[in-house]
C-alpha atoms as a PDB file:
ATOM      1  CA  UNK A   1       0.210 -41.806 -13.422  1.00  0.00           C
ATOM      2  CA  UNK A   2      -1.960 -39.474 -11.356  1.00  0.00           C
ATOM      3  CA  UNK A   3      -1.935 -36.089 -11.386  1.00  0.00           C
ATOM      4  CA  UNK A   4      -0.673 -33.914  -8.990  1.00  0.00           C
ATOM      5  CA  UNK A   5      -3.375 -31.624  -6.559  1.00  0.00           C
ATOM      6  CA  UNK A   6      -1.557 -28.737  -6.956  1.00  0.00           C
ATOM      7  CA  UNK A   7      -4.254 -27.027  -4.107  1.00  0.00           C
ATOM      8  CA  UNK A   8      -4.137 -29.734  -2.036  1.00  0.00           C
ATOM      9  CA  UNK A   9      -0.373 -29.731  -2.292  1.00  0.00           C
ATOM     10  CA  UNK A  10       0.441 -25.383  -1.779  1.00  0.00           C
ATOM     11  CA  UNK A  11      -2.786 -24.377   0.085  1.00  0.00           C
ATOM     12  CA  UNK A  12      -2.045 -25.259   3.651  1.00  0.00           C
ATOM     13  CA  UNK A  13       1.500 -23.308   2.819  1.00  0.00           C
ATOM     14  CA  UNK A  14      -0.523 -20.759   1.086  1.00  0.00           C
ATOM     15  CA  UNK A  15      -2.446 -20.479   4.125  1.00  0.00           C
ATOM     16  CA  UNK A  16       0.088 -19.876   6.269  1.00  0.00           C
ATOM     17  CA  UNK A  17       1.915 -17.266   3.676  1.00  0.00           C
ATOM     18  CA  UNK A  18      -1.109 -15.335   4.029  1.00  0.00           C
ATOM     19  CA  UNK A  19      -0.859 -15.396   8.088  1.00  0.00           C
ATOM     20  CA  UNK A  20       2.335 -13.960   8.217  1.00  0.00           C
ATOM     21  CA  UNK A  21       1.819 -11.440   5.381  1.00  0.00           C
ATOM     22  CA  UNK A  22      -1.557 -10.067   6.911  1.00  0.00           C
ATOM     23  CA  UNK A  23       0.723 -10.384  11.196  1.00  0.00           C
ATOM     24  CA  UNK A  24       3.933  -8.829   9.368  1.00  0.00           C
ATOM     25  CA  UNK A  25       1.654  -5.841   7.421  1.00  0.00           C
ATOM     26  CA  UNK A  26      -0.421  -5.121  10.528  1.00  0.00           C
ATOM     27  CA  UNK A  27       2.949  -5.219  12.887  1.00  0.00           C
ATOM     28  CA  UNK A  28       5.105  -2.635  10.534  1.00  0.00           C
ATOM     29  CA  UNK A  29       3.327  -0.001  11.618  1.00  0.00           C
ATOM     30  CA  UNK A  30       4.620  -0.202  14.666  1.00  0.00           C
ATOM     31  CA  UNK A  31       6.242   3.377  15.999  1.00  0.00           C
ATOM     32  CA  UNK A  32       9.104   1.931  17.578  1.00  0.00           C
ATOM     33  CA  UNK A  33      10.984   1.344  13.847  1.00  0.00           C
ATOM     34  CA  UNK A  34       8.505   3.444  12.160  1.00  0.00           C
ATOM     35  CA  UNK A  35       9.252   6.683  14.221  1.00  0.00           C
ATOM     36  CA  UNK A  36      12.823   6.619  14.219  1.00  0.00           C
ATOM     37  CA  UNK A  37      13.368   6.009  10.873  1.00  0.00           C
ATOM     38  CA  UNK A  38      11.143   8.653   9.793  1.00  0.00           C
ATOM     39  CA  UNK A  39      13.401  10.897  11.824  1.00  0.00           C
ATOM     40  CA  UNK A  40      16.348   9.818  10.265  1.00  0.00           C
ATOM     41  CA  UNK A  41      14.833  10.468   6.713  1.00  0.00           C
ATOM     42  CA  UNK A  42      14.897  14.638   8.003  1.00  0.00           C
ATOM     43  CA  UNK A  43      18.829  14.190   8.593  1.00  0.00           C
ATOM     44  CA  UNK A  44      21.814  14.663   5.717  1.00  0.00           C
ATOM     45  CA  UNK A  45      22.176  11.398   3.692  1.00  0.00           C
ATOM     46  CA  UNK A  46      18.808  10.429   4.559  1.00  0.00           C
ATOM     47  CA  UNK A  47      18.251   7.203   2.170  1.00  0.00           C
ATOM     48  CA  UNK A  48      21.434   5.713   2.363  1.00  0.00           C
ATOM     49  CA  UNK A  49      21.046   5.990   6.599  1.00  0.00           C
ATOM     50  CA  UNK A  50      17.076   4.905   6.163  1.00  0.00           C
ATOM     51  CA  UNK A  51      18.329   2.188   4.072  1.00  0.00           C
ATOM     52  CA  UNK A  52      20.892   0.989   6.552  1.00  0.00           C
ATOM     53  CA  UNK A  53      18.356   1.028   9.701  1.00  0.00           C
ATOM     54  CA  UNK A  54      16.063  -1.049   7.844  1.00  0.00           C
ATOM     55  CA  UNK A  55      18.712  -3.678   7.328  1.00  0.00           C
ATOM     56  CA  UNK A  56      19.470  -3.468  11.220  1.00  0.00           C
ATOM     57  CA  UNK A  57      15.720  -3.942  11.775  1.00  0.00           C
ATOM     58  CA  UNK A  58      15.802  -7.151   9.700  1.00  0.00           C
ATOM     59  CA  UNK A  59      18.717  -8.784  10.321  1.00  0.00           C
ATOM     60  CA  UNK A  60      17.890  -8.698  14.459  1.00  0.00           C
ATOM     61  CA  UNK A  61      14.228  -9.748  14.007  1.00  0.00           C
ATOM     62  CA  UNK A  62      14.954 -12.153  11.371  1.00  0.00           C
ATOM     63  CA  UNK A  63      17.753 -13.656  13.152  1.00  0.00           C
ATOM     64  CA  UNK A  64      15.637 -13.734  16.875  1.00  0.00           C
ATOM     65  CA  UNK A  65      12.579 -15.217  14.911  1.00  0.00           C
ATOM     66  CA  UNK A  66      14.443 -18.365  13.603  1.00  0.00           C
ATOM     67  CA  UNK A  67      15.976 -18.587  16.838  1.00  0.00           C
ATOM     68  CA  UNK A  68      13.136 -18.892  18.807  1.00  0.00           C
ATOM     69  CA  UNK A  69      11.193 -21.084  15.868  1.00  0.00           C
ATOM     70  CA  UNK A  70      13.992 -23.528  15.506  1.00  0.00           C
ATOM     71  CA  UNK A  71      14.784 -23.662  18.796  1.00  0.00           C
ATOM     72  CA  UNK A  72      12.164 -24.046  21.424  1.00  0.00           C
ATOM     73  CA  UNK A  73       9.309 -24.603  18.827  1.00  0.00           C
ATOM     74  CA  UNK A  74      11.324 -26.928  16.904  1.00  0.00           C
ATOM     75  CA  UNK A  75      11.883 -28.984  20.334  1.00  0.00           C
ATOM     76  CA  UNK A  76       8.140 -28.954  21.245  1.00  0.00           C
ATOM     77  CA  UNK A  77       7.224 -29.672  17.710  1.00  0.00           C
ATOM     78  CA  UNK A  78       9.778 -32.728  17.933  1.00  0.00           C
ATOM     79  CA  UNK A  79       7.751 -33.702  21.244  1.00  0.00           C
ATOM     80  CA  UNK A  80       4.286 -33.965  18.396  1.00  0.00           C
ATOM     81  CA  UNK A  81       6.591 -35.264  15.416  1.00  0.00           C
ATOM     82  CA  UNK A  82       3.185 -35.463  13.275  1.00  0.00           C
ATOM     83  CA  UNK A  83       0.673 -32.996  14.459  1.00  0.00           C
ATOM     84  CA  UNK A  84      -2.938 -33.150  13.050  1.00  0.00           C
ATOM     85  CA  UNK A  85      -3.777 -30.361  11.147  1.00  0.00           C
ATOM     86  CA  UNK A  86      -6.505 -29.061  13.737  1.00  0.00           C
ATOM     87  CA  UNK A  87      -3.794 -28.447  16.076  1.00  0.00           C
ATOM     88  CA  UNK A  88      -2.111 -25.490  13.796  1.00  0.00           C
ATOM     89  CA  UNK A  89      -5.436 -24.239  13.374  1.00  0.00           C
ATOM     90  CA  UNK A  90      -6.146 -24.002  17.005  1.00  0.00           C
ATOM     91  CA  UNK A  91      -2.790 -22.357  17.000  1.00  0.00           C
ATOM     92  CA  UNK A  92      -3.842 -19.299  14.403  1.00  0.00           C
ATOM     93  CA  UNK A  93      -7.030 -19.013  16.388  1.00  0.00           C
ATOM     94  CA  UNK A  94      -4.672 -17.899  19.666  1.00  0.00           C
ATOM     95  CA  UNK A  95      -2.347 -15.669  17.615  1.00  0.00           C
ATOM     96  CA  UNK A  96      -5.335 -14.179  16.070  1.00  0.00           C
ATOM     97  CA  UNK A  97      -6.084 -14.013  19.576  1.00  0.00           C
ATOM     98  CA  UNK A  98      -3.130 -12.068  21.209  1.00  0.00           C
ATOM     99  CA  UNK A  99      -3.423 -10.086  17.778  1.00  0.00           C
ATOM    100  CA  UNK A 100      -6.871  -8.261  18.547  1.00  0.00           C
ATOM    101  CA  UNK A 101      -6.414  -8.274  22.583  1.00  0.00           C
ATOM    102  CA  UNK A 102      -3.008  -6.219  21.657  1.00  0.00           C
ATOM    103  CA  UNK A 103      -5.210  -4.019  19.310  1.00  0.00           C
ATOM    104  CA  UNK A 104      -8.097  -3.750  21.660  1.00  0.00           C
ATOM    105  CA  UNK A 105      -6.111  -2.731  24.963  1.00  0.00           C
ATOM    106  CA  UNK A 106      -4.174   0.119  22.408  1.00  0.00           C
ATOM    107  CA  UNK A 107      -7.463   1.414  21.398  1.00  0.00           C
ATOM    108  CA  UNK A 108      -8.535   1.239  24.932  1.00  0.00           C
ATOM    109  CA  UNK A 109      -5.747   3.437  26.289  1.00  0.00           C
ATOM    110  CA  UNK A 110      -5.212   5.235  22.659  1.00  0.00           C
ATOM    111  CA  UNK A 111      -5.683   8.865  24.786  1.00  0.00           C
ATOM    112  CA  UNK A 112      -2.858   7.927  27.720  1.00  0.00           C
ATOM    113  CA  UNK A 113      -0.379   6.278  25.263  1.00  0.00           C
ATOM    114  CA  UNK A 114      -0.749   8.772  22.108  1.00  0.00           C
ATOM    115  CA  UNK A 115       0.851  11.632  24.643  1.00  0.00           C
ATOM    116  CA  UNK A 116       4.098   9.147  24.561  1.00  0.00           C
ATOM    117  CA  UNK A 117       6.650  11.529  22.537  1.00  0.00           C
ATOM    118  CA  UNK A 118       7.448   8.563  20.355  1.00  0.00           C
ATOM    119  CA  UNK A 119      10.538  10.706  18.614  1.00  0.00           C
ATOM    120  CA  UNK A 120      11.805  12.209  22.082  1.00  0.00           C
ATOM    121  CA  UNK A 121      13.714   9.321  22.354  1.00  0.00           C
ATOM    122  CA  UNK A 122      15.229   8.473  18.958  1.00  0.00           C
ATOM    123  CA  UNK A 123      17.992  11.146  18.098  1.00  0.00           C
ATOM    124  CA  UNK A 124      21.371   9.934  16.975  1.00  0.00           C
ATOM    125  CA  UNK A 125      24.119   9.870  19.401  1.00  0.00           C
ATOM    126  CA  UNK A 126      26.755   8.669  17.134  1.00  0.00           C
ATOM    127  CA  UNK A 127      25.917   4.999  16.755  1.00  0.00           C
ATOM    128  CA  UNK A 128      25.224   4.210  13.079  1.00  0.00           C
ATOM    129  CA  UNK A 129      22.269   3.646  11.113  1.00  0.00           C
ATOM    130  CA  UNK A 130      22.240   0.231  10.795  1.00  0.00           C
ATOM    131  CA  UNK A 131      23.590  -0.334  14.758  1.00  0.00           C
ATOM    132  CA  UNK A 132      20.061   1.965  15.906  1.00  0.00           C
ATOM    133  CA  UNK A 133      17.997  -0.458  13.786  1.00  0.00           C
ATOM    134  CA  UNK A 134      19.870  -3.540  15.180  1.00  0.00           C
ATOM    135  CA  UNK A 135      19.709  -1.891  18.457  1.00  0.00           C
ATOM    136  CA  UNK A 136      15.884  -1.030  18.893  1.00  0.00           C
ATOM    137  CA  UNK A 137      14.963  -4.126  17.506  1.00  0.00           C
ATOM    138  CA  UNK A 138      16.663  -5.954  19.830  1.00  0.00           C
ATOM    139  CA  UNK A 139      15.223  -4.458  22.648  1.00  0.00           C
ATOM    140  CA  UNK A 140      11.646  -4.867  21.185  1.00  0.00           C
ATOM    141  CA  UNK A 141      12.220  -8.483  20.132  1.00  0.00           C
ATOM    142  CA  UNK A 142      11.063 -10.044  23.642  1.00  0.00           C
ATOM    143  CA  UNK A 143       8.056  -7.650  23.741  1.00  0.00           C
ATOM    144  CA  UNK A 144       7.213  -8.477  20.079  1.00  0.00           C
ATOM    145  CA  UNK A 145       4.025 -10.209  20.286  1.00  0.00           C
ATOM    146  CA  UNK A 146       2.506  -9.806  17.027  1.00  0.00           C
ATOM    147  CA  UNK A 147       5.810 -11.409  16.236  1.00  0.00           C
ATOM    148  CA  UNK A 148       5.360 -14.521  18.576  1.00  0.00           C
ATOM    149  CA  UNK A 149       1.703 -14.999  17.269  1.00  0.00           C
ATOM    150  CA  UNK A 150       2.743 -15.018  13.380  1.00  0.00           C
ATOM    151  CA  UNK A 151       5.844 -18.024  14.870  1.00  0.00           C
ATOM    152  CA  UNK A 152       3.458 -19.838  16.666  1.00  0.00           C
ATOM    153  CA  UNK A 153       1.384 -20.446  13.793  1.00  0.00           C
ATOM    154  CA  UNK A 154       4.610 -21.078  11.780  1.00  0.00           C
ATOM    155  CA  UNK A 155       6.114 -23.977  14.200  1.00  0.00           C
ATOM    156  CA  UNK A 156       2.126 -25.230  14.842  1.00  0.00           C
ATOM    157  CA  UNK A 157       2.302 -26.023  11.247  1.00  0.00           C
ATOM    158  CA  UNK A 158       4.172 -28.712  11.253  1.00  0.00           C
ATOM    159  CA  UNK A 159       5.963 -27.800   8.193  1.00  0.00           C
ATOM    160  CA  UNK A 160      10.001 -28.599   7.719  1.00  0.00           C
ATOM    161  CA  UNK A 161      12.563 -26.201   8.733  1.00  0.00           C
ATOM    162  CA  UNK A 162      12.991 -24.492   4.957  1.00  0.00           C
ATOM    163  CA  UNK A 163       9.557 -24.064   4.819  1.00  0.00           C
ATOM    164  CA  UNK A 164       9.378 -22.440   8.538  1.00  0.00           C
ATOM    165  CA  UNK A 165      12.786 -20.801   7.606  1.00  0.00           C
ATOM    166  CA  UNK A 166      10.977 -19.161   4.495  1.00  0.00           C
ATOM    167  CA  UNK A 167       7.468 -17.884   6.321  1.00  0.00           C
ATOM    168  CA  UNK A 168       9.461 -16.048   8.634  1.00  0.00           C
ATOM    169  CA  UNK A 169      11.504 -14.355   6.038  1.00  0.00           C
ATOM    170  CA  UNK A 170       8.718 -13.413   4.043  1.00  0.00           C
ATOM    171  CA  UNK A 171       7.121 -12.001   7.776  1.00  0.00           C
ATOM    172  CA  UNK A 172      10.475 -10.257   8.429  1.00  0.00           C
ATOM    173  CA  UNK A 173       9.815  -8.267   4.286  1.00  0.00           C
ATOM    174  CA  UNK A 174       7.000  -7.021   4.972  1.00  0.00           C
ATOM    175  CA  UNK A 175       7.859  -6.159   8.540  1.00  0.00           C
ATOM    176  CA  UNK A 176      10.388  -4.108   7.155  1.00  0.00           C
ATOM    177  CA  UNK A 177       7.993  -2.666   4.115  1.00  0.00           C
ATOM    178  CA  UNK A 178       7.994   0.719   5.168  1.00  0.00           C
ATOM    179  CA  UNK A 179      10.969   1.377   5.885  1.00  0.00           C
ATOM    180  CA  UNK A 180      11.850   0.193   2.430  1.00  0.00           C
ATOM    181  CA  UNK A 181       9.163   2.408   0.987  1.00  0.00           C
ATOM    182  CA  UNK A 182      10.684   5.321   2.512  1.00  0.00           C
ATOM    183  CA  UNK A 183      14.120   4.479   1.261  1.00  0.00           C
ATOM    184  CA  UNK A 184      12.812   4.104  -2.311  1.00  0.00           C
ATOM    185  CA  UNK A 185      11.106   7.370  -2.090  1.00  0.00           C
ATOM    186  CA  UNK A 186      14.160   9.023  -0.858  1.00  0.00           C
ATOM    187  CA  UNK A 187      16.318   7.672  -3.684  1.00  0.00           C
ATOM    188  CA  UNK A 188      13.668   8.165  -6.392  1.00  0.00           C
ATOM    189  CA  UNK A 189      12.394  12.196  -5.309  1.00  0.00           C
ATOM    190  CA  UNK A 190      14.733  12.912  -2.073  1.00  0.00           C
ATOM    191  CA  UNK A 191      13.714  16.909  -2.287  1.00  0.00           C
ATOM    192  CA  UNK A 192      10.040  15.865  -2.495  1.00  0.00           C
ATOM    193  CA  UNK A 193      10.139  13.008  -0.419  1.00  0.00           C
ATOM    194  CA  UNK A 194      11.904  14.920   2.833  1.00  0.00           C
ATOM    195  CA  UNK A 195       8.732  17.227   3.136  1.00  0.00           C
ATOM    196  CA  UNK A 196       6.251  14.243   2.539  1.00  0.00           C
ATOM    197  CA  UNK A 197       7.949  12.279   5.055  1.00  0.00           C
ATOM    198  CA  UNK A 198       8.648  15.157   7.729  1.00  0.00           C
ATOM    199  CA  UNK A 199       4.513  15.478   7.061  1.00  0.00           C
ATOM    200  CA  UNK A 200       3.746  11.749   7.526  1.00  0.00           C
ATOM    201  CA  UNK A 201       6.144  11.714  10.936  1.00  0.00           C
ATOM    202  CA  UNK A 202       3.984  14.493  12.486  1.00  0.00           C
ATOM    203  CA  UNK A 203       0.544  12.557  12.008  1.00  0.00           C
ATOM    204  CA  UNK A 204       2.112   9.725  13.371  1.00  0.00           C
ATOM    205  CA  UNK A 205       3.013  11.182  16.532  1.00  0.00           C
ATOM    206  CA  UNK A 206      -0.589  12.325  16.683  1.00  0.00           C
ATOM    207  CA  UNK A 207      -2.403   8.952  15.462  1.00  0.00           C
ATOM    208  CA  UNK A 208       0.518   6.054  15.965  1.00  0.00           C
ATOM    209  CA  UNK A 209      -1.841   4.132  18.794  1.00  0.00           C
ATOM    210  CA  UNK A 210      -5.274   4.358  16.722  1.00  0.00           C
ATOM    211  CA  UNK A 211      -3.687   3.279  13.336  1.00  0.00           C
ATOM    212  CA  UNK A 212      -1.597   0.305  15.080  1.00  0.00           C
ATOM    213  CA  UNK A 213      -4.769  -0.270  17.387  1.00  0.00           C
ATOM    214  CA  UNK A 214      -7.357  -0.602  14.542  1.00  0.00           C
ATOM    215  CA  UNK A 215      -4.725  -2.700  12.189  1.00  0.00           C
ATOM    216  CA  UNK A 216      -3.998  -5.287  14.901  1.00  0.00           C
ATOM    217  CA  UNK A 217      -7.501  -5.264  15.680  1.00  0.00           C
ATOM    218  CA  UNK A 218      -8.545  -6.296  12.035  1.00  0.00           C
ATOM    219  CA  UNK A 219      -5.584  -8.765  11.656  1.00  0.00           C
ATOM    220  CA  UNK A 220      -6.352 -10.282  14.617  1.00  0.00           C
ATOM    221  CA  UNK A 221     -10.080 -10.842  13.553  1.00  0.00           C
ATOM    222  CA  UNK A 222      -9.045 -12.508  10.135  1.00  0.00           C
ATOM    223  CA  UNK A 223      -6.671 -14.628  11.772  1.00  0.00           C
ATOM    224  CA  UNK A 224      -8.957 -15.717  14.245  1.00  0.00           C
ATOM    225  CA  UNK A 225     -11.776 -16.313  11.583  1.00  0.00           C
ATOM    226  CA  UNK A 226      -9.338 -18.201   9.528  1.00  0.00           C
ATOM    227  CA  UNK A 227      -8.154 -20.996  12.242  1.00  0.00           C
ATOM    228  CA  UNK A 228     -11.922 -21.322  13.670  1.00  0.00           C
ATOM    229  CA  UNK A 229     -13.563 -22.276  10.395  1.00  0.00           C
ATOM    230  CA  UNK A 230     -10.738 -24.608   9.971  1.00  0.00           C
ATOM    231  CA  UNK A 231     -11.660 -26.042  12.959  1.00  0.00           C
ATOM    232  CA  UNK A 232     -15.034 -26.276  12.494  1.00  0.00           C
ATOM    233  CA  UNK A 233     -14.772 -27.766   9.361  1.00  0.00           C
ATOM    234  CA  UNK A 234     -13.782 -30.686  10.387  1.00  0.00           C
ATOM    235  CA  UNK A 235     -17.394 -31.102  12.040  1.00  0.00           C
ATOM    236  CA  UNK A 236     -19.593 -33.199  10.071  1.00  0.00           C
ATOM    237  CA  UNK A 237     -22.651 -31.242  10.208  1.00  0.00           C
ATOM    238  CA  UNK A 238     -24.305 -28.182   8.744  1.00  0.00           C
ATOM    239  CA  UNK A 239     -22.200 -25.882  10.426  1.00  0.00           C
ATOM    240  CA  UNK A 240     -19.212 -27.747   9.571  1.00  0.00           C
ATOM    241  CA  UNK A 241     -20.173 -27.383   6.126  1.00  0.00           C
ATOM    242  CA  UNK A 242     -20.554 -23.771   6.126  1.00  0.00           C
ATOM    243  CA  UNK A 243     -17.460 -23.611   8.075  1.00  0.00           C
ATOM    244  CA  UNK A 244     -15.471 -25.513   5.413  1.00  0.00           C
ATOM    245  CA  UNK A 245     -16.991 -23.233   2.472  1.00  0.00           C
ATOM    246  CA  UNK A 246     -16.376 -20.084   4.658  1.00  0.00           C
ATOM    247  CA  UNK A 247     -12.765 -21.248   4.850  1.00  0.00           C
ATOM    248  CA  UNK A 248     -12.402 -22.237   0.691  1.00  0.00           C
ATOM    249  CA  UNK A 249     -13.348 -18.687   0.699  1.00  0.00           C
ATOM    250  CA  UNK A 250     -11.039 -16.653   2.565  1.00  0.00           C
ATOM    251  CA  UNK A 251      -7.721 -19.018   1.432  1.00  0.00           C
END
């Protein structure tokens, strides 16, 4: 009885894990949950309400990214019931793609866009917590594109619905990572935390486009170097075979 190639088996599932981690990382940054959550952990009964608009945040993207990946992608992956492999990695190399020409144009316009008051908008007006993080996200969800990059990937797989179902959870956690980080540090040190966090929303509002700029920029860049030497390793020649150790590497 052979033994099972436990590599050969998880890494095209590993690769993907690391997709959405590195998309979902570079994307939580992102002022429009960042910002107003930071200005909710200034108000009275600061982690429960942090802890609440992070849950909003979730539940909306979570729910809109199966949506759209078992819906539409699930139809035009039924259209290609058994796509080769080369076609998912052709796939990563566009959402790497849309990744660093998102990045590039904030960098490009970081002076115009960093006068945006990005906490003007994001007072309370009596809606709760959780119904402003359900809220925002669900008018950022068509506009997501980080988002749509990290799904494409996940549909171009070819993988079953579980597995598909799973990536974009996982994508949706660390989406959601700093908001959770601030509710931890509110319940662990809330005296502490309030002036740390009142600190860390004032050099956002002053470096919000470079940071998310120069973080999509990078994650773009390994995304795009991870689907091109998977491409190019299926060449059978030397570049091919630097390619495919380039790409051992990286996974």
């Amino acid at each position: 009885m052979g033994s099972l190639d436990l590599p050969a088996t998880f890494g095209p599932v590993l690769r993907l894990i690391g997709i959405v981690i590195s998309i979902g990382l570079a994307d939580s940054v992102n002022p429009s949950t960042v910002a107003p959550a930071l200005y909710l952990a200034g108000g009275r009964d600061a982690r429960r309400r942090v802890a609440r608009f992070a849950l909003g945040v979730f539940l909306v993207s979570l729910l809109g990214g199966l949506a759209v990946a078992l819906g539409p992608g699930e139809l035009l992956l039924n259209l290609v019931p058994h796509p080769r492999p080369v076609v998912g990695q052709w796939l990563e190399v566009i959402a790497g793609t849309v990744l660093l020409v998102v990045g590039l144009l904030l960098l490009q316009f970081r002076r115009l866009l960093s006068q945006r008051e990005v906490f003007a908008t994001r007072a309370s007006s009596g809606r709760s917590a959780f119904m402003l993080g359900a809220g925002i996200m669900a008018v950022e969800l068509p506009t997501a594109f980080p988002y749509f990059a990290a799904i494409a990937a996940v549909v171009g797989s070819g993988r079953g619905i579980a597995v598909q179902a799973l990536l974009i959870t996982i994508y949706n956690v660390f989406f959601i990572l700093p908001l959770v980080g601030m509710a931890l540090v509110l319940w662990i040190a809330p005296e502490r935390a309030t002036v740390l966090l009142v600190r860390a929303r004032d050099l956002l509002q002053r470096h919000w486009v470079l940071v998310l700029g120069s973080v999509l920029t990078l994650a773009g860049i390994f995304v795009i170097v991870l689907g091109a030497t998977g491409v190019a390793s299926h060449l059978h020649d030397g570049f091919g075979h630097f390619s495919r150790r380039l790409h051992k590497l990286i996974t």
